[in-house]
C-alpha atoms as a PDB file:
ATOM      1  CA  UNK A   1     -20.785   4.192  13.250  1.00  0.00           C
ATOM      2  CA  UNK A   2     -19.661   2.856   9.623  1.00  0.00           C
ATOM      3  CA  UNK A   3     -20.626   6.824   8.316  1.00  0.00           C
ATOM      4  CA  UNK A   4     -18.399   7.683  11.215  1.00  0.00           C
ATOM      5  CA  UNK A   5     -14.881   5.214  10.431  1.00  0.00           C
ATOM      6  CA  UNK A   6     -15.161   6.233   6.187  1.00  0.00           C
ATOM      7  CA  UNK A   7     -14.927  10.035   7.564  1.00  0.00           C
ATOM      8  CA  UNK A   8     -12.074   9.664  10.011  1.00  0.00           C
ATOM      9  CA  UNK A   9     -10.409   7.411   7.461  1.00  0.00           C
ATOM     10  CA  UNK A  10     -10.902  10.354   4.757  1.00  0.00           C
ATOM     11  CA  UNK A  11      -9.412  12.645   7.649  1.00  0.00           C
ATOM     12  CA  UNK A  12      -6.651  10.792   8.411  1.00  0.00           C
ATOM     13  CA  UNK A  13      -6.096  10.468   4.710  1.00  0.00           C
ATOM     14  CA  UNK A  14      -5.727  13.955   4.050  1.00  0.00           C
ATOM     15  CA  UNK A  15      -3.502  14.770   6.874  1.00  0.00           C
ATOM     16  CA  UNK A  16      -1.301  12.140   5.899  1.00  0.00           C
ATOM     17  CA  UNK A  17      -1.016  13.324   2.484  1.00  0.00           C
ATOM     18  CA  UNK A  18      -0.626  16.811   3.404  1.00  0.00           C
ATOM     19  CA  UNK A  19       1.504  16.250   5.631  1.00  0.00           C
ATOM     20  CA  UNK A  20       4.069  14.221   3.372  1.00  0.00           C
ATOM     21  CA  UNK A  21       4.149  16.583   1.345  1.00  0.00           C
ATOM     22  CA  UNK A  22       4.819  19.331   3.010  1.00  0.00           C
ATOM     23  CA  UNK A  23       8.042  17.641   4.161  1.00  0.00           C
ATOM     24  CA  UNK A  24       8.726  16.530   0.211  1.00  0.00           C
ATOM     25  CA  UNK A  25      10.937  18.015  -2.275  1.00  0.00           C
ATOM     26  CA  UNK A  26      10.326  14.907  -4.194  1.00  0.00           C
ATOM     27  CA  UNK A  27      14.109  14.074  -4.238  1.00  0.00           C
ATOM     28  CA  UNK A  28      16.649  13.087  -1.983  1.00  0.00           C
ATOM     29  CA  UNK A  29      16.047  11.629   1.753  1.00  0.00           C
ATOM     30  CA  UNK A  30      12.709  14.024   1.781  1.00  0.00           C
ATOM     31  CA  UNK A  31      10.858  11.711  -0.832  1.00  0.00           C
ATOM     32  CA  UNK A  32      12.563   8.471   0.667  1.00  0.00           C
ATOM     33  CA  UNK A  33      10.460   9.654   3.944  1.00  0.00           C
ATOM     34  CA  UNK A  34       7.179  10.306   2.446  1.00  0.00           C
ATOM     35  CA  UNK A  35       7.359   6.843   0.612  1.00  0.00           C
ATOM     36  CA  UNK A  36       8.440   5.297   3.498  1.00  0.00           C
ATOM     37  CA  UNK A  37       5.856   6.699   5.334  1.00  0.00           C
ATOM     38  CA  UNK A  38       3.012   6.399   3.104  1.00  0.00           C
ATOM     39  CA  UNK A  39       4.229   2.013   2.726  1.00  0.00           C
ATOM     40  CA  UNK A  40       3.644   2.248   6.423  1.00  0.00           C
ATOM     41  CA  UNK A  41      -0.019   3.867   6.285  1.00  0.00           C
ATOM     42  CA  UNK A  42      -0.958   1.446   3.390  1.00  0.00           C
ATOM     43  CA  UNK A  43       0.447  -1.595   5.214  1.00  0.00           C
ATOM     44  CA  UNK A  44      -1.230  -0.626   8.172  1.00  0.00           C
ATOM     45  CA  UNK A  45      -4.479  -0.283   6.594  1.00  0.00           C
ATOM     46  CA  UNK A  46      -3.599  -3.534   4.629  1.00  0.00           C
ATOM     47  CA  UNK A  47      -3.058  -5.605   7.873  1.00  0.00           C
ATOM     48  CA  UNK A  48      -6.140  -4.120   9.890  1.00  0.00           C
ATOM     49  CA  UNK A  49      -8.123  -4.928   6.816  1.00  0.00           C
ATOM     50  CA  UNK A  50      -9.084  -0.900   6.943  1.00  0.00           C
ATOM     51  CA  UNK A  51     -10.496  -1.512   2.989  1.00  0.00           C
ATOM     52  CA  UNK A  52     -11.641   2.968   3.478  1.00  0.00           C
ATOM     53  CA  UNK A  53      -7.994   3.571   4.035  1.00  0.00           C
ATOM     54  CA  UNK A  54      -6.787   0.983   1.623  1.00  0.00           C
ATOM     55  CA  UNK A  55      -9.416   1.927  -1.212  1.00  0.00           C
ATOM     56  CA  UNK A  56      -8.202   5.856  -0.780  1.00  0.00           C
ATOM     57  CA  UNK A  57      -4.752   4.792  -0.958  1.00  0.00           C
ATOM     58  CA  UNK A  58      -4.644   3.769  -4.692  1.00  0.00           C
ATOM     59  CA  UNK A  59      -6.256   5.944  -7.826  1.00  0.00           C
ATOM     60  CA  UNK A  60      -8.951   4.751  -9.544  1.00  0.00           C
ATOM     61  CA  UNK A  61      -6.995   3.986 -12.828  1.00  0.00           C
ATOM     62  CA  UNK A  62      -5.085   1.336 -10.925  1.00  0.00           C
ATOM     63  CA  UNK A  63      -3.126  -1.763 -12.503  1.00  0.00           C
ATOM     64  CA  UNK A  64      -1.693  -4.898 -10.233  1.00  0.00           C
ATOM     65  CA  UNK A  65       0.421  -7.312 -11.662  1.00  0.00           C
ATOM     66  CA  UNK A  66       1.325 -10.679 -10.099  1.00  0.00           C
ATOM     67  CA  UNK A  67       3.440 -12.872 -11.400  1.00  0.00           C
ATOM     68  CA  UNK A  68       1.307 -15.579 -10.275  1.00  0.00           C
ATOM     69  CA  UNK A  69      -2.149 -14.398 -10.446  1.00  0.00           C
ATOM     70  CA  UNK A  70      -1.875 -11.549 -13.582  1.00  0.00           C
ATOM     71  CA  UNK A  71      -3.303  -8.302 -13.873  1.00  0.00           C
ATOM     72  CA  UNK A  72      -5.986  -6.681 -12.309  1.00  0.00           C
ATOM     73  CA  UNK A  73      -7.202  -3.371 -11.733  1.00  0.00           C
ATOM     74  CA  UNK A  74      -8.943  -0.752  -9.036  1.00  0.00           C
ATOM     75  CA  UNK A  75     -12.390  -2.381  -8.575  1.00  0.00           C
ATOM     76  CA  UNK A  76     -10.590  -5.681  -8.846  1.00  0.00           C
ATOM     77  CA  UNK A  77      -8.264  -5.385  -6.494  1.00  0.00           C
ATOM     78  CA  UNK A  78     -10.914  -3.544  -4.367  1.00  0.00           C
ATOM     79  CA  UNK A  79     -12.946  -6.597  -4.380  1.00  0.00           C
ATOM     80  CA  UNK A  80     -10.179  -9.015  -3.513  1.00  0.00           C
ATOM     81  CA  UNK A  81      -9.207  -6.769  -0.353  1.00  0.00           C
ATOM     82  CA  UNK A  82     -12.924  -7.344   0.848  1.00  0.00           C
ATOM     83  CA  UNK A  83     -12.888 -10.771   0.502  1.00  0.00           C
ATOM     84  CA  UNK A  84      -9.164 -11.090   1.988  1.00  0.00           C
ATOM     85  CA  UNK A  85     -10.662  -9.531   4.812  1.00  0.00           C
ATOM     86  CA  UNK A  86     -13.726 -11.481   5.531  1.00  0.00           C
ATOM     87  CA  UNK A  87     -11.813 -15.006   5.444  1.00  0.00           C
ATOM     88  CA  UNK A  88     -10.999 -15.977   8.821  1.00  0.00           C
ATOM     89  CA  UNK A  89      -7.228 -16.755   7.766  1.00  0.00           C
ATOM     90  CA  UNK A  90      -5.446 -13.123   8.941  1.00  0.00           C
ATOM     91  CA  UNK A  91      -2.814 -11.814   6.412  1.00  0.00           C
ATOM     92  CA  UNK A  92      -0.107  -9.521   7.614  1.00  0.00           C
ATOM     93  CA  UNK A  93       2.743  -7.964   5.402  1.00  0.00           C
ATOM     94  CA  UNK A  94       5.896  -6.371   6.414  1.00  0.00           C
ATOM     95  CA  UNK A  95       8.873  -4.646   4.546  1.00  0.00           C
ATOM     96  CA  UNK A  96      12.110  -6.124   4.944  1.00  0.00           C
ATOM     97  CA  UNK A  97      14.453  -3.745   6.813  1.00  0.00           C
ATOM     98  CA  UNK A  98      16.662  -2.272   4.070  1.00  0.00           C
ATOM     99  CA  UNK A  99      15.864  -3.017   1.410  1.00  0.00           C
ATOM    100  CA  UNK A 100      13.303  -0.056   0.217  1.00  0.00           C
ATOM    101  CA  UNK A 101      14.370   2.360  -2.543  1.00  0.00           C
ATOM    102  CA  UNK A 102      12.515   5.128  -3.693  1.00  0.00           C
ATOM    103  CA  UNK A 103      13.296   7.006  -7.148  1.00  0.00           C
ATOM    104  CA  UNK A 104      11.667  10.293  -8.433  1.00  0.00           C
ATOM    105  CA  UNK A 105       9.880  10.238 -11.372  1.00  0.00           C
ATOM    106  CA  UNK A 106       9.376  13.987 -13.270  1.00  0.00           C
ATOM    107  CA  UNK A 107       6.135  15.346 -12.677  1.00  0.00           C
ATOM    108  CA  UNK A 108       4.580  12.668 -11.480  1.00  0.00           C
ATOM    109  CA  UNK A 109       5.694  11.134  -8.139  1.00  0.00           C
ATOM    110  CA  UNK A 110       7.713   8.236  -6.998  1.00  0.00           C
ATOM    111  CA  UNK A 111       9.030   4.587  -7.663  1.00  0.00           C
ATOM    112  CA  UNK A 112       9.347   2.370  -4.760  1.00  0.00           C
ATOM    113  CA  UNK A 113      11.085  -1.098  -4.757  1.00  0.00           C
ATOM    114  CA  UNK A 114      11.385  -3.734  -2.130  1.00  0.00           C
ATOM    115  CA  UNK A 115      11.024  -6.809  -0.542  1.00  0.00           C
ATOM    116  CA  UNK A 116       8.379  -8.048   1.876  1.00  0.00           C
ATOM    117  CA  UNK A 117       7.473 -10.906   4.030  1.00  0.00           C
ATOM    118  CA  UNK A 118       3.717 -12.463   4.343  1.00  0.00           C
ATOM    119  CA  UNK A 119       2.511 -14.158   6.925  1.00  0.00           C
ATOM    120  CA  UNK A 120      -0.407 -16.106   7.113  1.00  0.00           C
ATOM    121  CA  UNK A 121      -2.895 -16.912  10.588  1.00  0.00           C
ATOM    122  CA  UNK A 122      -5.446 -19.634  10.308  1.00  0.00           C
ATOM    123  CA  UNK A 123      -7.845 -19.676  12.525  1.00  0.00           C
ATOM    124  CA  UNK A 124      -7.579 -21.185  16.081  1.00  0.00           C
ATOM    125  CA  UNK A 125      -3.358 -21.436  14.414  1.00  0.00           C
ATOM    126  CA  UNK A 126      -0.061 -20.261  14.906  1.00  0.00           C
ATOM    127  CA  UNK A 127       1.081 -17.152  12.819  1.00  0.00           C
ATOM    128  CA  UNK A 128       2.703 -19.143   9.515  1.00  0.00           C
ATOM    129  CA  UNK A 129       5.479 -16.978   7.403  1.00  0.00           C
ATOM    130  CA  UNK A 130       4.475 -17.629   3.738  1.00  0.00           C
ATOM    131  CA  UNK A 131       7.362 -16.177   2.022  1.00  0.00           C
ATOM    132  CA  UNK A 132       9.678 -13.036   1.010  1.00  0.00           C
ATOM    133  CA  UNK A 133       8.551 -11.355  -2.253  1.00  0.00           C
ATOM    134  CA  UNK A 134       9.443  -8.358  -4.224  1.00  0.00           C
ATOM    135  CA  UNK A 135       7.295  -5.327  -5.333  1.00  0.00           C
ATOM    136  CA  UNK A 136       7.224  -2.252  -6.957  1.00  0.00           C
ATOM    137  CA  UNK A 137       4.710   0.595  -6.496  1.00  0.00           C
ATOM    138  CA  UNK A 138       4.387   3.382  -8.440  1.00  0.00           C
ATOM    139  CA  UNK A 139       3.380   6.323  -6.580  1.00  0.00           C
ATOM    140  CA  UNK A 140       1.203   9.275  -7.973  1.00  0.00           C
ATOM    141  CA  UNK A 141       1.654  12.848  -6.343  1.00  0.00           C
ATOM    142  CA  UNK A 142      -1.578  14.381  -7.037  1.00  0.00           C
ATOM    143  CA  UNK A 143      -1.461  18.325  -5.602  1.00  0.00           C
ATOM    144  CA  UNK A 144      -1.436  17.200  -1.984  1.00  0.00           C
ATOM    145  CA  UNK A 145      -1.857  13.198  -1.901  1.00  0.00           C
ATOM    146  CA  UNK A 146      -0.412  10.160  -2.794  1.00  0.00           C
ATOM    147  CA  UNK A 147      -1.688   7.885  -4.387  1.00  0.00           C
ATOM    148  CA  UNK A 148      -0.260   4.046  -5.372  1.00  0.00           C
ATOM    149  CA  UNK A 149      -1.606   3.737  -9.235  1.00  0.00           C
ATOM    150  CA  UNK A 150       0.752   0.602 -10.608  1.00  0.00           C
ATOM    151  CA  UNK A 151       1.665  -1.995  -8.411  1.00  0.00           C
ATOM    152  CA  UNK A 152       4.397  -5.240  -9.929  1.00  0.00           C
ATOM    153  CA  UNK A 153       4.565  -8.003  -7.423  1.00  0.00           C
ATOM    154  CA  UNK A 154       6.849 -10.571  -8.475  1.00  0.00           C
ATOM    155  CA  UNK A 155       9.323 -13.520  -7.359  1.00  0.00           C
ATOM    156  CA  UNK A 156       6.611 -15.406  -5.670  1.00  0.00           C
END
């Protein structure tokens, strides 16, 4: 059954990516979509705890920076999704309407800048918001995926 979820996730993966970029032209309303799109798949994943999706999501050279906690990279942040997701306090994200912007970058991919809210759940609790913060992703178009490879999450 696990075999069975890291395929479909794979599948789904692939789709996605083709899909956005068939619809790119990596400028213009066109890229806004696909990076739009693509925050939603990786948020999903993030807040079902999908760590298949969320691992395929990001390439392998990744940095994180928090202003808080400092750098880390793929296998780091890899390991801190797992744990995230076996603590019984649910975390859920979501982008604040409006304020996403996307910017091309030459023969490479995409910037994306924003603001999000986190909310925390302990158990046997009420849903508690945590905060708005900032971020910026930097998005890798690799033939046909997407892929987040430097991530700057700040104003915490």
């Amino acid at each position: 059954m696990k075999k069975r979820k890291h395929i479909l996730a794979l599948v789904i993966f692939v789709f996605v990516s083709s899909v956005s970029f068939s619809q790119s032209d990596t400028t213009g309303k066109a890229l806004y979509d696909t990076i739009y799109y693509m925050d939603s798949i990786f948020f999903k994943a993030f807040n079902t705890c999908d760590t298949t999706l969320s691992k395929i999501l990001f390439t392998e050279d990744l940095e994180f920076y928090h202003d808080t906690e400092g750098r880390t990279n793929y296998y780091q942040n890899l390991a801190s999704i797992r744990y995230r997701c076996t603590n019984k306090t649910k975390v859920r994200r979501e982008l604040v309407v409006g304020t996403l912007e996307v910017y091309p970058i030459g023969n490479y991919g995409a910037i994306e800048t924003g603001q999000h809210n986190f909310y925390y759940t302990p158990p046997g609790k009420e849903e508690i918001f945590d905060g708005t913060f900032k971020f910026l992703h930097i998005w890798e178009h690799n033939g046909d995926k997407w892929q987040i490879s430097r991530v700057v999450s700040y104003a915490h």
